[in-house]
PDB file of N, CA and C in Angstrom:
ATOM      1  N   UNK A   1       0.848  -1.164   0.000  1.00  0.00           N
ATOM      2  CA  UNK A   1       0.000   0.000   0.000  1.00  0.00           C
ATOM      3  C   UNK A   1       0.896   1.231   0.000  1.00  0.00           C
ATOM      4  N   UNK A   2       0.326   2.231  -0.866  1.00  0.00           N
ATOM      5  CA  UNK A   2       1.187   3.773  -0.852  1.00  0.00           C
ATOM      6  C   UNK A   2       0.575   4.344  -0.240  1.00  0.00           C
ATOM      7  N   UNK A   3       1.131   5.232   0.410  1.00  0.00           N
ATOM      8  CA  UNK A   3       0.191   6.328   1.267  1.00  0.00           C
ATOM      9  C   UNK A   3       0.746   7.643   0.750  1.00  0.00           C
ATOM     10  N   UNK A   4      -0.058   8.554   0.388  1.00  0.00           N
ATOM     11  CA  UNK A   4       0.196   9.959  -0.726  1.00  0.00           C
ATOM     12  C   UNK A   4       0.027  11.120   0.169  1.00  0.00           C
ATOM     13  N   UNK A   5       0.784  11.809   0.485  1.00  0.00           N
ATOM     14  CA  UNK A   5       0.266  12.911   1.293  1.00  0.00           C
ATOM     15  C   UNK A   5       0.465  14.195  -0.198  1.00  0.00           C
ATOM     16  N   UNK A   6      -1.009  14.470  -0.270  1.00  0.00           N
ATOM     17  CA  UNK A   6      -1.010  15.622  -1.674  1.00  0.00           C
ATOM     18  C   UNK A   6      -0.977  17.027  -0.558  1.00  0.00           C
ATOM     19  N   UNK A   7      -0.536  18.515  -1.377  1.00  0.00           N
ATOM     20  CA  UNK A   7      -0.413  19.555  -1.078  1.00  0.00           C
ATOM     21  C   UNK A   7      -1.159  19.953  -2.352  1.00  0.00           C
ATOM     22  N   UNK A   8      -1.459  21.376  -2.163  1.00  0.00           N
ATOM     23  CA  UNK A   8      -2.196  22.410  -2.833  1.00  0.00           C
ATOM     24  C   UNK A   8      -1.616  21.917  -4.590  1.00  0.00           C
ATOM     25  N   UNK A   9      -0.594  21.516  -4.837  1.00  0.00           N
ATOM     26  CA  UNK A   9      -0.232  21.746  -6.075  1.00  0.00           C
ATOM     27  C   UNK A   9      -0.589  20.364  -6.753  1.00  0.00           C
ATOM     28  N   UNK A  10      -1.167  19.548  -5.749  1.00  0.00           N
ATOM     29  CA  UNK A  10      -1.776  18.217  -6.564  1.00  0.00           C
ATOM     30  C   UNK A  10      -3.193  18.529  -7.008  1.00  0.00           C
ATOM     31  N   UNK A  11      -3.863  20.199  -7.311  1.00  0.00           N
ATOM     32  CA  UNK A  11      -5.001  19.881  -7.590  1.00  0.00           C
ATOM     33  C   UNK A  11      -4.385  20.346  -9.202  1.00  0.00           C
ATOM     34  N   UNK A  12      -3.281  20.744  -9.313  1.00  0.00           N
ATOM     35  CA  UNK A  12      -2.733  21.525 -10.358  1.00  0.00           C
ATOM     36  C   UNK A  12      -2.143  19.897 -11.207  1.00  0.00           C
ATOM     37  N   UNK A  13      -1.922  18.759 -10.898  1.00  0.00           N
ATOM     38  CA  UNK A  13      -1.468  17.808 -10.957  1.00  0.00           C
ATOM     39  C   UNK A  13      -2.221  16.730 -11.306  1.00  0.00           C
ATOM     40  N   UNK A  14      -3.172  16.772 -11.510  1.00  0.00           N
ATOM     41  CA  UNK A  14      -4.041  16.087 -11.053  1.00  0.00           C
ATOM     42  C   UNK A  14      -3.896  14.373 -11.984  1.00  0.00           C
ATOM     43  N   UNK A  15      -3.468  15.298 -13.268  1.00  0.00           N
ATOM     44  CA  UNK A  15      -3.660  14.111 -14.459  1.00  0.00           C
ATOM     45  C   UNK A  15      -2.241  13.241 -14.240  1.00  0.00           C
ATOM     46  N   UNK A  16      -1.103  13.942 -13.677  1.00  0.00           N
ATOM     47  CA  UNK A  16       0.208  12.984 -13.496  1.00  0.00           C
ATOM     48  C   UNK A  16      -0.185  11.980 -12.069  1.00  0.00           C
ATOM     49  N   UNK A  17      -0.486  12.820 -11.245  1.00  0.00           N
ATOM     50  CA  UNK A  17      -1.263  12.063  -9.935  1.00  0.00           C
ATOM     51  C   UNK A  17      -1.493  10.592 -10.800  1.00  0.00           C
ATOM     52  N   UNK A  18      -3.073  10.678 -11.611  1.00  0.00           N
ATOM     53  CA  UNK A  18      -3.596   9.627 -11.826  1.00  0.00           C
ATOM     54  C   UNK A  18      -3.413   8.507 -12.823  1.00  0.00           C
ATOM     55  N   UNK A  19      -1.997   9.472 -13.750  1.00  0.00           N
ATOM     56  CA  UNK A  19      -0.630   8.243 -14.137  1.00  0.00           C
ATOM     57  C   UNK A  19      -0.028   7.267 -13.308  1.00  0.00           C
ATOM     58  N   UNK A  20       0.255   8.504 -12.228  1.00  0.00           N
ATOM     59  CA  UNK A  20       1.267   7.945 -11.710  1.00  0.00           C
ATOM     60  C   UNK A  20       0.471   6.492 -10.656  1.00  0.00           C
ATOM     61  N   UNK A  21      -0.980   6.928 -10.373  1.00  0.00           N
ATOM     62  CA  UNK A  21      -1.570   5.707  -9.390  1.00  0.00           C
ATOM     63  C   UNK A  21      -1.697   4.489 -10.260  1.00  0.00           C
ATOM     64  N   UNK A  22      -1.621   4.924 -11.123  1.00  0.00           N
ATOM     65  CA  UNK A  22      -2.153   3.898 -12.607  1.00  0.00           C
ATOM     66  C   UNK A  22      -1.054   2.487 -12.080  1.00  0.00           C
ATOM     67  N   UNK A  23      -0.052   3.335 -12.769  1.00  0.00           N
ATOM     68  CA  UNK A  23       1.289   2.658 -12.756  1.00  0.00           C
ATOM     69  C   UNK A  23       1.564   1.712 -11.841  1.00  0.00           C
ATOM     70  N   UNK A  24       1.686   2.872 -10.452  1.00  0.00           N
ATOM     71  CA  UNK A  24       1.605   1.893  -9.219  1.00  0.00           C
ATOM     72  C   UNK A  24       0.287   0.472  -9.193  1.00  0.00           C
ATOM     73  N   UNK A  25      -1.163   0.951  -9.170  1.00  0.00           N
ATOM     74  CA  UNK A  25      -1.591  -0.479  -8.874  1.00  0.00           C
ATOM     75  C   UNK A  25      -1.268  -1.381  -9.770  1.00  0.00           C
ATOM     76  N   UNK A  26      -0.911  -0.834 -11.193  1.00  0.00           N
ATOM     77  CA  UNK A  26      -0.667  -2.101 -12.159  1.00  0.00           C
ATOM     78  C   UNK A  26       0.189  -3.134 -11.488  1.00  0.00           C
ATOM     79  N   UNK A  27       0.943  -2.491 -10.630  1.00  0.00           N
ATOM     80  CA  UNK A  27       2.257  -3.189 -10.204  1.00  0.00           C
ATOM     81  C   UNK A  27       1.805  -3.788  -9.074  1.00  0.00           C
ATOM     82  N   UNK A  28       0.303  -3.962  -8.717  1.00  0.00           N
ATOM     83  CA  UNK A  28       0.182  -4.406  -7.391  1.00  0.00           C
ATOM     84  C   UNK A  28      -0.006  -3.396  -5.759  1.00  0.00           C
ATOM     85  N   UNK A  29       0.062  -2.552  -6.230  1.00  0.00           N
ATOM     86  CA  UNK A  29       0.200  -1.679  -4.765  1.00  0.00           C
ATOM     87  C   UNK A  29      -1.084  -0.996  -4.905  1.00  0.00           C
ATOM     88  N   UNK A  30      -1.876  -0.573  -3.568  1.00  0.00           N
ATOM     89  CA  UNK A  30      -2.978   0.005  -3.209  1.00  0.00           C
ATOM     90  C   UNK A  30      -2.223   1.394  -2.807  1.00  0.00           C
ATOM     91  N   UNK A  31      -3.207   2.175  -3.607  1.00  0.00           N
ATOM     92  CA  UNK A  31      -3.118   4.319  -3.583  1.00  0.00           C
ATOM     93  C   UNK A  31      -3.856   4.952  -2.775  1.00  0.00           C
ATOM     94  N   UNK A  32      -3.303   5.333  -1.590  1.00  0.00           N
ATOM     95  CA  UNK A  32      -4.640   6.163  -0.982  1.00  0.00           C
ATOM     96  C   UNK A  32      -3.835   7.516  -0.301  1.00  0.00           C
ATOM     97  N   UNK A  33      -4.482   8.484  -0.662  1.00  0.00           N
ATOM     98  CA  UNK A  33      -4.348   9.789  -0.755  1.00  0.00           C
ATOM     99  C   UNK A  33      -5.120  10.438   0.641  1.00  0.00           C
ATOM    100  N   UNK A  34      -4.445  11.444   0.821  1.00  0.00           N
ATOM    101  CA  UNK A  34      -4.673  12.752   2.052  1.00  0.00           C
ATOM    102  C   UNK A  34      -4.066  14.072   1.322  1.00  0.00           C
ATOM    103  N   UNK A  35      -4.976  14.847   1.804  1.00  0.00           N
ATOM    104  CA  UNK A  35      -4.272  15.728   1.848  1.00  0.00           C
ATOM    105  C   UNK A  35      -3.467  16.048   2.757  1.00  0.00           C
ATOM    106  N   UNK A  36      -2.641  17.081   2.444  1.00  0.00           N
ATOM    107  CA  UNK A  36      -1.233  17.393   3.984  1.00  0.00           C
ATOM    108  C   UNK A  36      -1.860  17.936   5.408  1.00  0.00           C
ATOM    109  N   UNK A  37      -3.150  18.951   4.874  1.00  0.00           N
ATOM    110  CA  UNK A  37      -3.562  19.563   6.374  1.00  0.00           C
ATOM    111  C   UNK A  37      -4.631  18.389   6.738  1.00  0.00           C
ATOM    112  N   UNK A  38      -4.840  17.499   6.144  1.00  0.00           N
ATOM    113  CA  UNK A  38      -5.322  16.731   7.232  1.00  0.00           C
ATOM    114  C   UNK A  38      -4.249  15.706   8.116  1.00  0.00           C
ATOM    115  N   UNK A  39      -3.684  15.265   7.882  1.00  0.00           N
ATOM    116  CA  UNK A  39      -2.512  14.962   8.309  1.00  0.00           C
ATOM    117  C   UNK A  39      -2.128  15.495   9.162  1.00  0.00           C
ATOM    118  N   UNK A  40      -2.221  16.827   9.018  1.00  0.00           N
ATOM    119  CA  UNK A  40      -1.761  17.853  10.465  1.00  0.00           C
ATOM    120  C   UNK A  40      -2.804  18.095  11.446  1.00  0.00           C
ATOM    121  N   UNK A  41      -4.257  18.408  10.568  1.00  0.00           N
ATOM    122  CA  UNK A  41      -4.820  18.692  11.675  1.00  0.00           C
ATOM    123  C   UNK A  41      -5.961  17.461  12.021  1.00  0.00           C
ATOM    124  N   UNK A  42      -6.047  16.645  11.307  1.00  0.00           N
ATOM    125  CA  UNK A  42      -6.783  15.744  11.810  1.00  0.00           C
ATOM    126  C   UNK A  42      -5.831  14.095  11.808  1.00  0.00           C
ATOM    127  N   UNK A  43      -5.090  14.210  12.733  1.00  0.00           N
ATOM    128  CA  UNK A  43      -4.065  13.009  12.768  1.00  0.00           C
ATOM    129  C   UNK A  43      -4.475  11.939  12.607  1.00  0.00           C
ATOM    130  N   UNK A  44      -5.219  11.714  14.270  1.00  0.00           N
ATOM    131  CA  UNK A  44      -5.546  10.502  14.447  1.00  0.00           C
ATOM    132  C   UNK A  44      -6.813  10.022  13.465  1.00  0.00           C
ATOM    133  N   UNK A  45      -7.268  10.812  12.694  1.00  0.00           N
ATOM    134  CA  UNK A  45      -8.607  10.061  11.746  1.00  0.00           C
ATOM    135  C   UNK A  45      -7.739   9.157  10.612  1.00  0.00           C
ATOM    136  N   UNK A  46      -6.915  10.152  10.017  1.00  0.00           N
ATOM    137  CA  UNK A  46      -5.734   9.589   9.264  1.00  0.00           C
ATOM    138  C   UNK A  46      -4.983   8.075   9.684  1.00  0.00           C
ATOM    139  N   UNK A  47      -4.543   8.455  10.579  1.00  0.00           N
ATOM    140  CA  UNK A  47      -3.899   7.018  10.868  1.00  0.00           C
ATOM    141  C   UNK A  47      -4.990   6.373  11.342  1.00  0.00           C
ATOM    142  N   UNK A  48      -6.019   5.971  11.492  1.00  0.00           N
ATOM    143  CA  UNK A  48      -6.940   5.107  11.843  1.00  0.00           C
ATOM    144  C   UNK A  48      -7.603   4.965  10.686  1.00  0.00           C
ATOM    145  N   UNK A  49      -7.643   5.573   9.707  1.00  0.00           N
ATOM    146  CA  UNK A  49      -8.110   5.414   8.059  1.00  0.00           C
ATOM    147  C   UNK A  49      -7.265   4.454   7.342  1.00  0.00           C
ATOM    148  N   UNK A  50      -5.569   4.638   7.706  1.00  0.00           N
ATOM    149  CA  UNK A  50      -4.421   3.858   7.077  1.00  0.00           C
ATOM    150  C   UNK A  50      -4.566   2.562   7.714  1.00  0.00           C
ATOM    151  N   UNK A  51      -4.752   2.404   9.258  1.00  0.00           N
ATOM    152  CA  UNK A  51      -4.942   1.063   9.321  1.00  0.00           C
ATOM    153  C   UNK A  51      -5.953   0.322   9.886  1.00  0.00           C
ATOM    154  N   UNK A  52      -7.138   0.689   8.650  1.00  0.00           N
ATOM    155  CA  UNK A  52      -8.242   0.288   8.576  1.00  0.00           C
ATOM    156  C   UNK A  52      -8.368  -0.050   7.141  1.00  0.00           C
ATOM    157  N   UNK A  53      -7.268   0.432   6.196  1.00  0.00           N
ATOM    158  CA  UNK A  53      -7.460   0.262   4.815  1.00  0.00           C
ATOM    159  C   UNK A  53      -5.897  -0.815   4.549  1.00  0.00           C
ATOM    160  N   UNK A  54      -4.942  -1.099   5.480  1.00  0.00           N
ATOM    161  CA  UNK A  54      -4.088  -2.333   5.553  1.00  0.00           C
ATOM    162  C   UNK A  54      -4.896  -3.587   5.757  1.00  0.00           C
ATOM    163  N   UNK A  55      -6.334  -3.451   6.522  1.00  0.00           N
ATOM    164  CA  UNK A  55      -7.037  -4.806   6.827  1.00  0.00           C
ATOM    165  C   UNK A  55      -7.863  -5.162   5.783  1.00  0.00           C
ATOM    166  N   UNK A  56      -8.673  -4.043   4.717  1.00  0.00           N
ATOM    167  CA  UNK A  56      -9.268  -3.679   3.574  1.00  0.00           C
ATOM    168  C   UNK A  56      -9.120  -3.511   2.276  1.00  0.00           C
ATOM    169  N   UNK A  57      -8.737  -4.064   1.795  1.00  0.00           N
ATOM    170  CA  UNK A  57      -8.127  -4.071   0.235  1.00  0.00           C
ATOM    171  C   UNK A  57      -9.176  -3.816  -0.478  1.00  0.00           C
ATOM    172  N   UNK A  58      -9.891  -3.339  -0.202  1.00  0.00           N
ATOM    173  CA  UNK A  58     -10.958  -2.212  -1.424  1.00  0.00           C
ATOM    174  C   UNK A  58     -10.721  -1.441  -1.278  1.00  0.00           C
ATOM    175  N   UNK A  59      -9.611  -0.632   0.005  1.00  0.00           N
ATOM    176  CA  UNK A  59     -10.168   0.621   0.659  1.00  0.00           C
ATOM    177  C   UNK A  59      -9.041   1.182  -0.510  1.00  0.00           C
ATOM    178  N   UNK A  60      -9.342   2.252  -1.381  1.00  0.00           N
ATOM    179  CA  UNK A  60      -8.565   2.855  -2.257  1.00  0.00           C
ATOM    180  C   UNK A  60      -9.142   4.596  -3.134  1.00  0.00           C
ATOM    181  N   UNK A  61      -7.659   4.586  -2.930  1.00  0.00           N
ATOM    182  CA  UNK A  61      -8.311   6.381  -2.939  1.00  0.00           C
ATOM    183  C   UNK A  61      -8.240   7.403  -2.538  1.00  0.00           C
ATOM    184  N   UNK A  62      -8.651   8.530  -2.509  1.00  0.00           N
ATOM    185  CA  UNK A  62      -8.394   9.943  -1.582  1.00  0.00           C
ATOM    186  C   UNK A  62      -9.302   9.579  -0.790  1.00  0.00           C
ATOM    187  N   UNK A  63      -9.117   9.958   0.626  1.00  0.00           N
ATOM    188  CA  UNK A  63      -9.880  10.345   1.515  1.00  0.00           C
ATOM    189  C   UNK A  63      -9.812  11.569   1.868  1.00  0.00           C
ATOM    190  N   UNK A  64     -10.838  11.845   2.147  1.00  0.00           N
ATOM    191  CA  UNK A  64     -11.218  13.573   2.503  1.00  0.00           C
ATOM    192  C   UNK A  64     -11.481  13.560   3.863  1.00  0.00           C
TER     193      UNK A  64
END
């Protein structure tokens, strides 16, 4: 599993972003995205999202 922490310039990004996830699951790996201020300001939802989606292999994606 990748874990993506995006900033403001991944909305500017958006289409390499969804190369680049491409790539990765082809290869097997699960993409799931945050943004950075949640990360900061909402920690613990974050890490209880990450390992709730290590037990979940559907769980894929941005979370908001």
């Amino acid at each position: 599993m990748v874990v993506e922490l995006d900033g403001s310039q991944h909305v500017e990004q958006s289409d390499y972003d969804e190369r680049r996830d491409s790539f990765l699951r082809s290869r097997g790996f699960r993409v799931i995205r945050f943004w950075n201020n949640d990360v900061l300001v909402r920690t613990e939802s974050v890490l209880e999202t990450i390992f709730e989606a290590l037990h979940r292999r559907e769980m894929d994606g941005r979370f908001d």
